[in-house]
N, C-alpha and C. Protein backbone atom coordinates (compact mmCIF):
# COMPACT_ATOMS: atom_id res chain seq x y z
N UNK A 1 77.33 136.66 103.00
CA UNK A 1 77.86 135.94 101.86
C UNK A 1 79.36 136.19 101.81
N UNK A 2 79.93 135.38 102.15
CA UNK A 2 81.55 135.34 101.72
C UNK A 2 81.91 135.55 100.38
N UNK A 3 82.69 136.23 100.07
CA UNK A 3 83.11 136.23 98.17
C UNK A 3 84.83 136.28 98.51
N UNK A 4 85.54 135.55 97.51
CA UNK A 4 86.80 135.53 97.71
C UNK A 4 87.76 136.82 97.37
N UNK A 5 87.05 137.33 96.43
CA UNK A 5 88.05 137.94 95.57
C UNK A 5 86.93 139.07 95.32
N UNK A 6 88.08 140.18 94.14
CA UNK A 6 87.57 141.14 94.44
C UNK A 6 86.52 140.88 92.85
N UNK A 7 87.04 140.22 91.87
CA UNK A 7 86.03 140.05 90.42
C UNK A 7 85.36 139.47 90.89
N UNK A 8 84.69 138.38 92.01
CA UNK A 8 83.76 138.07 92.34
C UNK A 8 82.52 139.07 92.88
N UNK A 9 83.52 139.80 93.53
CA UNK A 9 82.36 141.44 94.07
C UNK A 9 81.99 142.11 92.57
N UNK A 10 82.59 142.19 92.19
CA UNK A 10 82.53 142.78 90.94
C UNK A 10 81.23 142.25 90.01
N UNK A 11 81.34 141.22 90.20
CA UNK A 11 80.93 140.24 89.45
C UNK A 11 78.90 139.95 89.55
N UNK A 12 79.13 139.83 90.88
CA UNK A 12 77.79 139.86 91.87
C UNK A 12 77.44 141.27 91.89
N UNK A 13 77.63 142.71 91.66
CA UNK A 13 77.59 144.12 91.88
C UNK A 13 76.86 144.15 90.10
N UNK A 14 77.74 143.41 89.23
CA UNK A 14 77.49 144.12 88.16
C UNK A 14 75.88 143.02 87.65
N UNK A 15 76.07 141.78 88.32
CA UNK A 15 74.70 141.19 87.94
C UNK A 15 73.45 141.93 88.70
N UNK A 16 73.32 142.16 90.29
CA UNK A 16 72.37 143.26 90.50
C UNK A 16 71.95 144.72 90.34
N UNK A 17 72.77 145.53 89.42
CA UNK A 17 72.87 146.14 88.89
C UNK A 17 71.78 146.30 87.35
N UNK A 18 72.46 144.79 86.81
CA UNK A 18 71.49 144.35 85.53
C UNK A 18 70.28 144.27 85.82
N UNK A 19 69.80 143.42 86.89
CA UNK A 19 68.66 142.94 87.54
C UNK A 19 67.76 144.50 88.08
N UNK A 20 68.54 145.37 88.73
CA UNK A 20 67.83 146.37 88.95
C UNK A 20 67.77 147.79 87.80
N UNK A 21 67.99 147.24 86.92
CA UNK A 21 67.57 148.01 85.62
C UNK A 21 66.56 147.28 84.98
N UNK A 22 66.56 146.22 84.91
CA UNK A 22 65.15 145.56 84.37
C UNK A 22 64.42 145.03 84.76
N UNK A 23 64.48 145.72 86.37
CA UNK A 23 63.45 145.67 87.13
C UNK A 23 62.11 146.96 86.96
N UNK A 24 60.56 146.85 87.38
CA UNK A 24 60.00 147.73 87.18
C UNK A 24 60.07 149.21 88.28
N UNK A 25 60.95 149.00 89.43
CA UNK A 25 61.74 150.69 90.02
C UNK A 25 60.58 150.70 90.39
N UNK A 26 59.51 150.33 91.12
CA UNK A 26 58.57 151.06 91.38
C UNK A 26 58.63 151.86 93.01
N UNK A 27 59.90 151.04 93.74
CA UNK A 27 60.62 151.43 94.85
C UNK A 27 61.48 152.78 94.96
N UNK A 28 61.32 154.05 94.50
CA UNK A 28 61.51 155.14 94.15
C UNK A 28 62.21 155.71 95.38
N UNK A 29 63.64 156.25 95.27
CA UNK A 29 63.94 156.59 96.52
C UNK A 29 65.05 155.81 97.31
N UNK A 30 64.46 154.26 97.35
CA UNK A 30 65.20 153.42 97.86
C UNK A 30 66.55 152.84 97.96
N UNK A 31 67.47 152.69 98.62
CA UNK A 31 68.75 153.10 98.78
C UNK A 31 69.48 151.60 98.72
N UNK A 32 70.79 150.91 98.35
CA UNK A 32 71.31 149.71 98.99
C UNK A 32 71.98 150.35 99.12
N UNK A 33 73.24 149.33 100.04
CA UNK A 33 73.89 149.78 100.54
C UNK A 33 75.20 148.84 100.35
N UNK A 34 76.19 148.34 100.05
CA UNK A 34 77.40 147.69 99.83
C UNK A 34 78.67 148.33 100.54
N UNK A 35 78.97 147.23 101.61
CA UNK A 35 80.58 147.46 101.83
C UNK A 35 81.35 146.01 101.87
N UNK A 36 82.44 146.14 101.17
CA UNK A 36 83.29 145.33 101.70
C UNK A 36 84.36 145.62 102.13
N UNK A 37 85.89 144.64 101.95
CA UNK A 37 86.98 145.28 102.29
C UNK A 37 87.77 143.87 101.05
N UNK A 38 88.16 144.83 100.31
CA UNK A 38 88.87 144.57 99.05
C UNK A 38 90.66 143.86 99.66
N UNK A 39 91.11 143.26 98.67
CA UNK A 39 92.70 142.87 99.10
C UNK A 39 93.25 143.77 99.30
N UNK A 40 94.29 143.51 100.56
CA UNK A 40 95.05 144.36 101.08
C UNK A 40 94.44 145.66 101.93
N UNK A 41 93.35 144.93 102.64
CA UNK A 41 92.23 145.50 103.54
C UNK A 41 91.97 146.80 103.15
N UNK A 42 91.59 147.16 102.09
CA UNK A 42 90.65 148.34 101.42
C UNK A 42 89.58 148.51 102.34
N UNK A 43 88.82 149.11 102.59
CA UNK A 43 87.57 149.15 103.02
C UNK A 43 86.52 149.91 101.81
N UNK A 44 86.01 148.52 101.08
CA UNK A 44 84.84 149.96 100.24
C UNK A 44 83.56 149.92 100.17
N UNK A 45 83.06 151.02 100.03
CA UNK A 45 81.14 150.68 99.94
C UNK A 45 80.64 151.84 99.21
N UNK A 46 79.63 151.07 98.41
CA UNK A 46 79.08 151.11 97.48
C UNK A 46 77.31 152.01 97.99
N UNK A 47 77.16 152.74 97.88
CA UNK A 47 75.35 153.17 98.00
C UNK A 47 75.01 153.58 96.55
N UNK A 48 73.45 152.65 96.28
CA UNK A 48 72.78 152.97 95.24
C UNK A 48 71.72 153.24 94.97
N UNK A 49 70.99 154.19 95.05
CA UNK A 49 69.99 155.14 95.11
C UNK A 49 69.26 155.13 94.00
N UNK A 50 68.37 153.67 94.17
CA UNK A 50 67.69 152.64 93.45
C UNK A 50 66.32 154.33 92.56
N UNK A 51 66.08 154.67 93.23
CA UNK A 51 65.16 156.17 92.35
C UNK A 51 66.18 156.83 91.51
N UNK A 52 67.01 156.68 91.50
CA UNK A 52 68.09 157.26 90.04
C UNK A 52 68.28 156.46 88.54
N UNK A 53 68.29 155.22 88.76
CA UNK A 53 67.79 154.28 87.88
C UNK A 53 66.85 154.40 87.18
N UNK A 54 67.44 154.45 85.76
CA UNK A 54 66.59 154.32 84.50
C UNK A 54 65.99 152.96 84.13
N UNK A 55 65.14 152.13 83.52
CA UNK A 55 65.01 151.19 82.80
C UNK A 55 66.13 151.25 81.68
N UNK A 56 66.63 150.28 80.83
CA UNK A 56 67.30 150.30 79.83
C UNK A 56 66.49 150.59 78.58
N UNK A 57 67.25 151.91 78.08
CA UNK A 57 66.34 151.70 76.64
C UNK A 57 66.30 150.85 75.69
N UNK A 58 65.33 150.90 74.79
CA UNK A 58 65.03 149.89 73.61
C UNK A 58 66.38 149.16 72.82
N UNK A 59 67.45 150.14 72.51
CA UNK A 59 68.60 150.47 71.70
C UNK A 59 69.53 149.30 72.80
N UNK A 60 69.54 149.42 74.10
CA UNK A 60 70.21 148.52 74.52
C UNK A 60 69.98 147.34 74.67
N UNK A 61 69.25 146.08 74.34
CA UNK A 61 69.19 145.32 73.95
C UNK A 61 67.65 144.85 73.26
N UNK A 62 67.29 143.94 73.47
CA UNK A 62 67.05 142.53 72.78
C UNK A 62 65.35 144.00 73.42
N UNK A 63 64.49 144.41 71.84
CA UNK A 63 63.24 145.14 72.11
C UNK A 63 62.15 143.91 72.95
N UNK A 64 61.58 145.12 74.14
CA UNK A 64 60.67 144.18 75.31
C UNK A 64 59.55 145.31 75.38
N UNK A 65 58.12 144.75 75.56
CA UNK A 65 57.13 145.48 76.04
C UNK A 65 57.91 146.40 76.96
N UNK A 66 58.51 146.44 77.70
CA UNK A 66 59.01 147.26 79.03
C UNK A 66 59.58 148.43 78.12
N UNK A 67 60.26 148.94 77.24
CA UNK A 67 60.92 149.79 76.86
C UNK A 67 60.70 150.10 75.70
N UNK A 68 59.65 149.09 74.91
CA UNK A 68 58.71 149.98 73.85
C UNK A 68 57.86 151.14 74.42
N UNK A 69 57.81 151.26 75.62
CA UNK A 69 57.02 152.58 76.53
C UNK A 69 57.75 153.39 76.85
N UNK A 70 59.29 153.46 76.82
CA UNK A 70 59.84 154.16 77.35
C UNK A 70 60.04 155.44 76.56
N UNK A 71 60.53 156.48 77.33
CA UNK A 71 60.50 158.20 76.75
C UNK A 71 61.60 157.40 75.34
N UNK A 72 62.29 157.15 75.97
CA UNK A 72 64.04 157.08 74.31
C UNK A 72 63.22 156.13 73.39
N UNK A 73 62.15 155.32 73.28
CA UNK A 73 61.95 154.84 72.11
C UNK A 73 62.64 154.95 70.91
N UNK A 74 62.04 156.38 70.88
CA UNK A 74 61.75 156.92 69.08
C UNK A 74 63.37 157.11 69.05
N UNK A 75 63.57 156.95 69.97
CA UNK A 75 65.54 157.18 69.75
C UNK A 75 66.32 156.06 69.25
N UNK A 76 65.85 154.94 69.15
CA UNK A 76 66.34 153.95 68.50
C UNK A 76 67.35 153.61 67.58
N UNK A 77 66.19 154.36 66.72
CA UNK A 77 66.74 154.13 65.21
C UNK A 77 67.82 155.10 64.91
N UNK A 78 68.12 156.43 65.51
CA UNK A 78 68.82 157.36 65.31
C UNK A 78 70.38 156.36 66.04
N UNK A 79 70.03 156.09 67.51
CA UNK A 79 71.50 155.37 68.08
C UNK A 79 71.81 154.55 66.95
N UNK A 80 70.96 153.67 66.80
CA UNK A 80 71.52 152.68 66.09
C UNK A 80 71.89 152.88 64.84
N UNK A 81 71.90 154.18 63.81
CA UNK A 81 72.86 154.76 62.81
C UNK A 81 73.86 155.20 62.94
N UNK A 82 73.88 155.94 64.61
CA UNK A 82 75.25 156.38 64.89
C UNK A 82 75.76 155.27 64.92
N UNK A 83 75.72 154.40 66.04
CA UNK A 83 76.38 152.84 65.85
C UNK A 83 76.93 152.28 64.78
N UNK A 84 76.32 152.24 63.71
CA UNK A 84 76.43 151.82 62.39
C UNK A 84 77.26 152.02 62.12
N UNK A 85 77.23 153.89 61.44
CA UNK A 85 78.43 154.60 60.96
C UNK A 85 79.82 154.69 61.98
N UNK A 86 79.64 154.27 63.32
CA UNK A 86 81.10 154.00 64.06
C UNK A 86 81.24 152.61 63.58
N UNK A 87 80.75 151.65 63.22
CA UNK A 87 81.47 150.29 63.12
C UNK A 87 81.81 150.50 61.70
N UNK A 88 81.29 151.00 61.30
CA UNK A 88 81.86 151.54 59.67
C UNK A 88 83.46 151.91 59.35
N UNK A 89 83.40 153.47 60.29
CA UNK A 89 84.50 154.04 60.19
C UNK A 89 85.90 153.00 60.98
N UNK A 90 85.08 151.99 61.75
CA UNK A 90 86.04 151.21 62.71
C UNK A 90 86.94 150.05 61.11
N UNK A 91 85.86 149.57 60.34
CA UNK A 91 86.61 149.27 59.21
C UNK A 91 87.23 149.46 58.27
N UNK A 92 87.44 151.23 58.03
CA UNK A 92 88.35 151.78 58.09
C UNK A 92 89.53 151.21 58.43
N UNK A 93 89.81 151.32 59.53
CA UNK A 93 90.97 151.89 60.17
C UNK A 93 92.19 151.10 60.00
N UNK A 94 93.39 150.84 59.92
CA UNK A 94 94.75 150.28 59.39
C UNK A 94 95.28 149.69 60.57
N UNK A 95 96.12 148.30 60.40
CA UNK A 95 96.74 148.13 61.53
C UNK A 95 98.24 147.75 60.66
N UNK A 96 98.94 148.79 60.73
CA UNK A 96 100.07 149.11 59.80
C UNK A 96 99.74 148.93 58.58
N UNK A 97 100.27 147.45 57.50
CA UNK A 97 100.05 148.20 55.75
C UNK A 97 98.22 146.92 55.85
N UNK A 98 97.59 146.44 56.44
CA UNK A 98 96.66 146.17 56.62
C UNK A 98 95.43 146.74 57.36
N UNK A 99 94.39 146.19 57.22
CA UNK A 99 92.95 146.56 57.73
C UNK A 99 93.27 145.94 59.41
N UNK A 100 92.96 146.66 59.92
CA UNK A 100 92.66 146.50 61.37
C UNK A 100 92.26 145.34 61.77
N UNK A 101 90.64 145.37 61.35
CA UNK A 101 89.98 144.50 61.68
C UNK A 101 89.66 143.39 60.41
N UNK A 102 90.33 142.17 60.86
CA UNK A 102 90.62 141.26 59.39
C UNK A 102 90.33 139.72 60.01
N UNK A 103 89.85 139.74 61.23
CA UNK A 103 89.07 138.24 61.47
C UNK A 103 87.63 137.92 62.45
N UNK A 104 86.87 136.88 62.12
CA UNK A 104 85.58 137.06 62.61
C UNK A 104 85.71 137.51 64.34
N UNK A 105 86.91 136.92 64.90
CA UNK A 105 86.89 137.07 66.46
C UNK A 105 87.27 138.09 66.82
N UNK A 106 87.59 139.42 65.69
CA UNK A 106 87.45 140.66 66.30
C UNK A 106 85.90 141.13 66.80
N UNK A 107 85.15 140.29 65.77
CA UNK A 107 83.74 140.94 66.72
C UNK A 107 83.80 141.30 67.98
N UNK A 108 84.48 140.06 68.30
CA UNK A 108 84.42 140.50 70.36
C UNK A 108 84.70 141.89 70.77
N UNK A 109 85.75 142.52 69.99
CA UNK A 109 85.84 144.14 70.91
C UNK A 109 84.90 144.44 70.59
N UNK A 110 84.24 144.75 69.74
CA UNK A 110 83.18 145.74 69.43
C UNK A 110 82.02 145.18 70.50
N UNK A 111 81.90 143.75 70.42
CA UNK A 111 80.88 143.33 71.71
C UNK A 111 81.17 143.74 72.88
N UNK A 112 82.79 143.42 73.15
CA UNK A 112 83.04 144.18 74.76
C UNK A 112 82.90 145.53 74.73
N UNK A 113 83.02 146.62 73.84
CA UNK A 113 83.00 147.74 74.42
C UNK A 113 81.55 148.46 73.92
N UNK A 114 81.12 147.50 73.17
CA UNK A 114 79.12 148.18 73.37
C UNK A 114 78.83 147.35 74.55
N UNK A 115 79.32 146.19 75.27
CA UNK A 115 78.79 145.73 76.48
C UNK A 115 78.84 146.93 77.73
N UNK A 116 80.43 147.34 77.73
CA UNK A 116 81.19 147.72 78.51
C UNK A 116 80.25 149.65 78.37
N UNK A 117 79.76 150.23 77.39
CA UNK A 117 79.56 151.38 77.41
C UNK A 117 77.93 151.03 77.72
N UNK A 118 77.44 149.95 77.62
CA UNK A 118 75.88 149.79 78.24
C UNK A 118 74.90 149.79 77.11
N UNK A 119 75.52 149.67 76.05
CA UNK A 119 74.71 149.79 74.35
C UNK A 119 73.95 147.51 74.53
N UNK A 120 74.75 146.75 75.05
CA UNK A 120 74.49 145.49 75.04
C UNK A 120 74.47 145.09 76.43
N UNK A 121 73.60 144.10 77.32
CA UNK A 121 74.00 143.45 77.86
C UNK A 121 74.93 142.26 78.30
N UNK A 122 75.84 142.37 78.98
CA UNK A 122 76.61 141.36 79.34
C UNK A 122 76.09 139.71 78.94
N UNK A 123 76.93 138.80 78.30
CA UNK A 123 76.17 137.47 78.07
C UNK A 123 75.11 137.56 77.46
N UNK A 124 74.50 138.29 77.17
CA UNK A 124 73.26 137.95 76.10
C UNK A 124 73.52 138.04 74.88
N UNK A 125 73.98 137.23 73.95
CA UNK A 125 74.45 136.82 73.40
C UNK A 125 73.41 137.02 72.06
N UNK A 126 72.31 136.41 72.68
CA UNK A 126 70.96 136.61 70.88
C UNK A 126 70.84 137.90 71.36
N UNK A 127 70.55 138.88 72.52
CA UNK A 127 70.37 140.49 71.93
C UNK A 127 71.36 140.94 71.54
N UNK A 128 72.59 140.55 71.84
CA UNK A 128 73.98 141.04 71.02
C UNK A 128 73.50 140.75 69.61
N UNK A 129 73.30 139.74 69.20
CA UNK A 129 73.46 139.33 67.74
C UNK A 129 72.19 140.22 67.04
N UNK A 130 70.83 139.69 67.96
CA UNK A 130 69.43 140.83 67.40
C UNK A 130 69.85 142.16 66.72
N UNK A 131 70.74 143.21 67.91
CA UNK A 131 71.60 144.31 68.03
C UNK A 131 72.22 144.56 66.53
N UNK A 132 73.05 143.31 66.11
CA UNK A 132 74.07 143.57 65.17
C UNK A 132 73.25 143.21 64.21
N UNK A 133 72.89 142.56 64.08
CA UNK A 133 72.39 142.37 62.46
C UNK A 133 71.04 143.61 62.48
N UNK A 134 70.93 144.91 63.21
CA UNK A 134 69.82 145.85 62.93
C UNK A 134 71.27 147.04 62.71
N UNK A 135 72.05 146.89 63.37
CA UNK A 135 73.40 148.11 63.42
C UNK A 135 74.77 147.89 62.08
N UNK A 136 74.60 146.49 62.14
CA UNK A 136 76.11 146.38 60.64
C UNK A 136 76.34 146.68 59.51
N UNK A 137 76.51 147.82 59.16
CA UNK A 137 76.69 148.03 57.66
C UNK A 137 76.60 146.77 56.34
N UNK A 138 76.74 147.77 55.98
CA UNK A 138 77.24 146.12 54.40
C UNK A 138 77.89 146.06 54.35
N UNK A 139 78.96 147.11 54.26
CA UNK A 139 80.27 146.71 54.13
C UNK A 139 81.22 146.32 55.03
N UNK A 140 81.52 145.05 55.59
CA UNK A 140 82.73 144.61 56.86
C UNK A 140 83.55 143.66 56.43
N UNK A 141 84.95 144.12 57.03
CA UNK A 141 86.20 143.32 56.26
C UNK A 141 85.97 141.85 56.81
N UNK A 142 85.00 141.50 57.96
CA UNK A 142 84.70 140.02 58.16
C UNK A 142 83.62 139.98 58.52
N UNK A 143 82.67 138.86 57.93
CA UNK A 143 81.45 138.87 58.37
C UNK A 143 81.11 138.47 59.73
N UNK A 144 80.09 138.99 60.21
CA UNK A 144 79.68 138.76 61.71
C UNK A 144 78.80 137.36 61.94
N UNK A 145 79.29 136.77 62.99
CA UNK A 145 78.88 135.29 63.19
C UNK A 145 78.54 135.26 64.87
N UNK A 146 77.68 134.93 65.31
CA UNK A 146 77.25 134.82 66.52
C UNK A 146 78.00 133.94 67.59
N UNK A 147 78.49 132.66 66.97
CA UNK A 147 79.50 132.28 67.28
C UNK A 147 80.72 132.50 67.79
N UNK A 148 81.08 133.16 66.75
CA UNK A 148 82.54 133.87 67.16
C UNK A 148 82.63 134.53 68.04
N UNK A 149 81.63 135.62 68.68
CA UNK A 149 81.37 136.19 69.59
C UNK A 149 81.14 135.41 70.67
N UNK A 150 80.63 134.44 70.60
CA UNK A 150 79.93 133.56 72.17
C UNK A 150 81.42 132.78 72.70
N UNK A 151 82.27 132.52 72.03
CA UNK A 151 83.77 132.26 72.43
C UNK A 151 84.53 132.67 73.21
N UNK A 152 83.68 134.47 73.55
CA UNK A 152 84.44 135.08 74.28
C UNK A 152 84.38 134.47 75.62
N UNK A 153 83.74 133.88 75.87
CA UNK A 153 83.29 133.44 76.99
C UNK A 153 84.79 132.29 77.80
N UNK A 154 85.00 132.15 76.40
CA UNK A 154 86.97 131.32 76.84
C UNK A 154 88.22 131.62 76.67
N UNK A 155 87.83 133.34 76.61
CA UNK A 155 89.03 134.29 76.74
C UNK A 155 89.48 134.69 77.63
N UNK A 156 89.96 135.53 77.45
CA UNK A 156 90.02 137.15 78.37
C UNK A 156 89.74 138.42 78.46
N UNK A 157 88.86 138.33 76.78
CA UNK A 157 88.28 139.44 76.61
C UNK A 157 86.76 139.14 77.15
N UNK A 158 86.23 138.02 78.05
CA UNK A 158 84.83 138.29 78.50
C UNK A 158 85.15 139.39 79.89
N UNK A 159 86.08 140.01 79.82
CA UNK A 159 86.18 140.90 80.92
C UNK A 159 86.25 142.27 80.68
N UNK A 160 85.90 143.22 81.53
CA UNK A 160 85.77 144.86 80.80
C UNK A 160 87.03 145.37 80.03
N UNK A 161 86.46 146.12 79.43
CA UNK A 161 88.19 146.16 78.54
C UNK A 161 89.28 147.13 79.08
N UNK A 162 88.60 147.81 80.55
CA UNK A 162 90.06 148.43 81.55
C UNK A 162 90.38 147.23 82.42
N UNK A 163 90.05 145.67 81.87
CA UNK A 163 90.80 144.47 82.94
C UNK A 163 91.61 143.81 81.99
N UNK A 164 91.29 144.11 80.97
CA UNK A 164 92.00 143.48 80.04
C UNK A 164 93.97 143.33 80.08
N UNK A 165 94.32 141.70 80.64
CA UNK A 165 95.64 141.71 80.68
C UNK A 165 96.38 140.70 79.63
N UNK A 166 97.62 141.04 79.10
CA UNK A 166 97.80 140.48 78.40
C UNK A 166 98.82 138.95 79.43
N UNK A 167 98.55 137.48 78.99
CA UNK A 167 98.43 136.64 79.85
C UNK A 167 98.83 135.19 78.58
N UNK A 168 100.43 135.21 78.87
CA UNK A 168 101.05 133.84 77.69
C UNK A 168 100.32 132.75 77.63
N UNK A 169 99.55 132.23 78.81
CA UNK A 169 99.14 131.16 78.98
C UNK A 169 97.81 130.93 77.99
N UNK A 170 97.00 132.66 77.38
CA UNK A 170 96.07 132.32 77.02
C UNK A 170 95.89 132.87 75.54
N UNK A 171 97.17 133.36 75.38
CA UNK A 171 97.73 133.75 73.56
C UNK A 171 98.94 133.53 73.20
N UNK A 172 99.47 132.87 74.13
CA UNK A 172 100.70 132.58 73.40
C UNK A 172 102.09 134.08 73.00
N UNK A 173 101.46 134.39 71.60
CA UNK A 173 102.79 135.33 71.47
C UNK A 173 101.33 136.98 71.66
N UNK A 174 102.20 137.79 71.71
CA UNK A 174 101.42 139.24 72.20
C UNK A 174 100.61 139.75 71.16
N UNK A 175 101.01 139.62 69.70
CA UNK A 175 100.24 139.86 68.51
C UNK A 175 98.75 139.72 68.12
N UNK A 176 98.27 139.10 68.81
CA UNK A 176 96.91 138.38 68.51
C UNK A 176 96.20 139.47 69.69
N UNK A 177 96.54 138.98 70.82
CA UNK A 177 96.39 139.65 72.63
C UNK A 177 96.42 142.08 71.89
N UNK A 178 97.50 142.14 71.41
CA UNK A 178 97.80 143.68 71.18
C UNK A 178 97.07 144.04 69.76
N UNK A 179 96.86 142.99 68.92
CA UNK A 179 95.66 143.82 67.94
C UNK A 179 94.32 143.59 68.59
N UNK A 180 93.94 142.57 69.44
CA UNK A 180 92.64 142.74 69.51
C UNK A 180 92.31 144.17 71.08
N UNK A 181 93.54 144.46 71.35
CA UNK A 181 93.62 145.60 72.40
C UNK A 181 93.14 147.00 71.36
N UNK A 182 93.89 147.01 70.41
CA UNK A 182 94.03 148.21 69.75
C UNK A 182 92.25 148.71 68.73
N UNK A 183 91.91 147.26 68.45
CA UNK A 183 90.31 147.15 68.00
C UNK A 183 89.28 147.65 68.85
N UNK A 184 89.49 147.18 70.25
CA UNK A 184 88.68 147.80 71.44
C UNK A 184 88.63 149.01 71.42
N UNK A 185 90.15 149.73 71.78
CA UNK A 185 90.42 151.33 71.81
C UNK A 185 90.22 151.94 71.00
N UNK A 186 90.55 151.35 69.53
CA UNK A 186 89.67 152.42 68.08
C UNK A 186 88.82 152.71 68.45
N UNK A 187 87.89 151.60 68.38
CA UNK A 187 86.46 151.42 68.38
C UNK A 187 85.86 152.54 69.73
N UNK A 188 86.35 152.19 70.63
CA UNK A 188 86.06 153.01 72.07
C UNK A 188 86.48 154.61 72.04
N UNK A 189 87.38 155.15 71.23
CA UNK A 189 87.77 156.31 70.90
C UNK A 189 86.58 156.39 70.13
N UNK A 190 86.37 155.98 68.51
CA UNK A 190 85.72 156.44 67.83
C UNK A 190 83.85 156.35 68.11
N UNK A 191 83.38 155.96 68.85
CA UNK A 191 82.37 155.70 69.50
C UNK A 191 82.16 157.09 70.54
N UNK A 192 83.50 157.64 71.17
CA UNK A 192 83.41 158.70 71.77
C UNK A 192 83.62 159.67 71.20
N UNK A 193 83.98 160.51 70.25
CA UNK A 193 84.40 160.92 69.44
C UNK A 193 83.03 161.41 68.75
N UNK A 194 81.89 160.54 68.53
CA UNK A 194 80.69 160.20 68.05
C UNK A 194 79.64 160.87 69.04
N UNK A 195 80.09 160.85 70.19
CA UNK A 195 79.50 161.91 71.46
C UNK A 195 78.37 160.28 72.10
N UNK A 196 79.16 159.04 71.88
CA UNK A 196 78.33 157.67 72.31
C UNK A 196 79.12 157.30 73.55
């Protein structure tokens, strides 16, 4: 398979990846193997040692017979308070003499970096939303809309948030592009911080 670029490897790596987490592993042991040679003739490869692989727990997305069995079950409900109380404290937080987070399309960081830390799947969009409306406080300086989130998809934030570049063509002035940077990193600090 030819791939042009290197977010295309990326891209194809991180969808079988998905696929072999919610797969049933019954191949224990079993190894792939990935090399390519990245721009500016990198040479890299990848081995993944398919018996190290967990199923995804319940908490990470959209609840399935497959991971109502799993050991983290009963862990659920506990993640998903920690969760809570981080999107909480995330509304908190000030972005100079204002609230940080003050429009519906900030949802997206918080989607990219529970995507990005493995709390959501990539593109799934109704277990994102399932997710949030079991994790959102009552109290948020903007209400959460499923919508607003599925937009990301004509950004630049549908990309991990260490690709994240800031890019005139697709915000214009830096303000919009550098608060929704700084929402990610709260959020991603205070999420770690949280021991998540």
């Amino acid at each position: 398979m030819n791939l042009n670029n290197e977010e295309e490897v990326l891209g194809l790596l991180t969808r079988l990846l998905d696929q072999l987490h919610q797969a049933d592993l019954k191949n224990s042991g079993s190894k792939i193997e990935i090399v390519y040679v990245a721009s500016g003739g990198q040479h890299v490869e990848k081995q993944i040692n398919i018996g190290a692989l967990q199923p995804l727990p319940e908490w990470r997305g959209v609840d399935s017979p497959a991971t109502a069995s799993h050991p983290d079950h009963h862990k659920g409900g506990e993640l998903e308070e920690r969760i809570r109380q981080c999107i909480s404290l995330l509304m908190t937080e000030r972005y100079g003499d204002e609230p940080l987070f003050c429009l519906q399309g900030h949802w997206q960081a918080v989607y990219r970096i529970l995507v990005d830390k493995g709390y959501c799947r990539d593109s799934d969009f109704d277990g994102f939303d399932a997710f949030i409306q079991r994790v959102m406080p009552e109290e948020v300086n903007k209400p959460y809309k499923k919508d607003s989130v599925r937009n990301i998809n004509k950004t630049s934030f549908n990309k991990p948030f260490d690709r994240w570049r800031y890019d005139p063509n697709d915000f214009g002035t830096r303000k919009p592009y550098e608060r929704m940077v700084a929402i990610a990193q709260r959020f991603k600090d205070i999420l770690e911080r949280n021991g998540l």
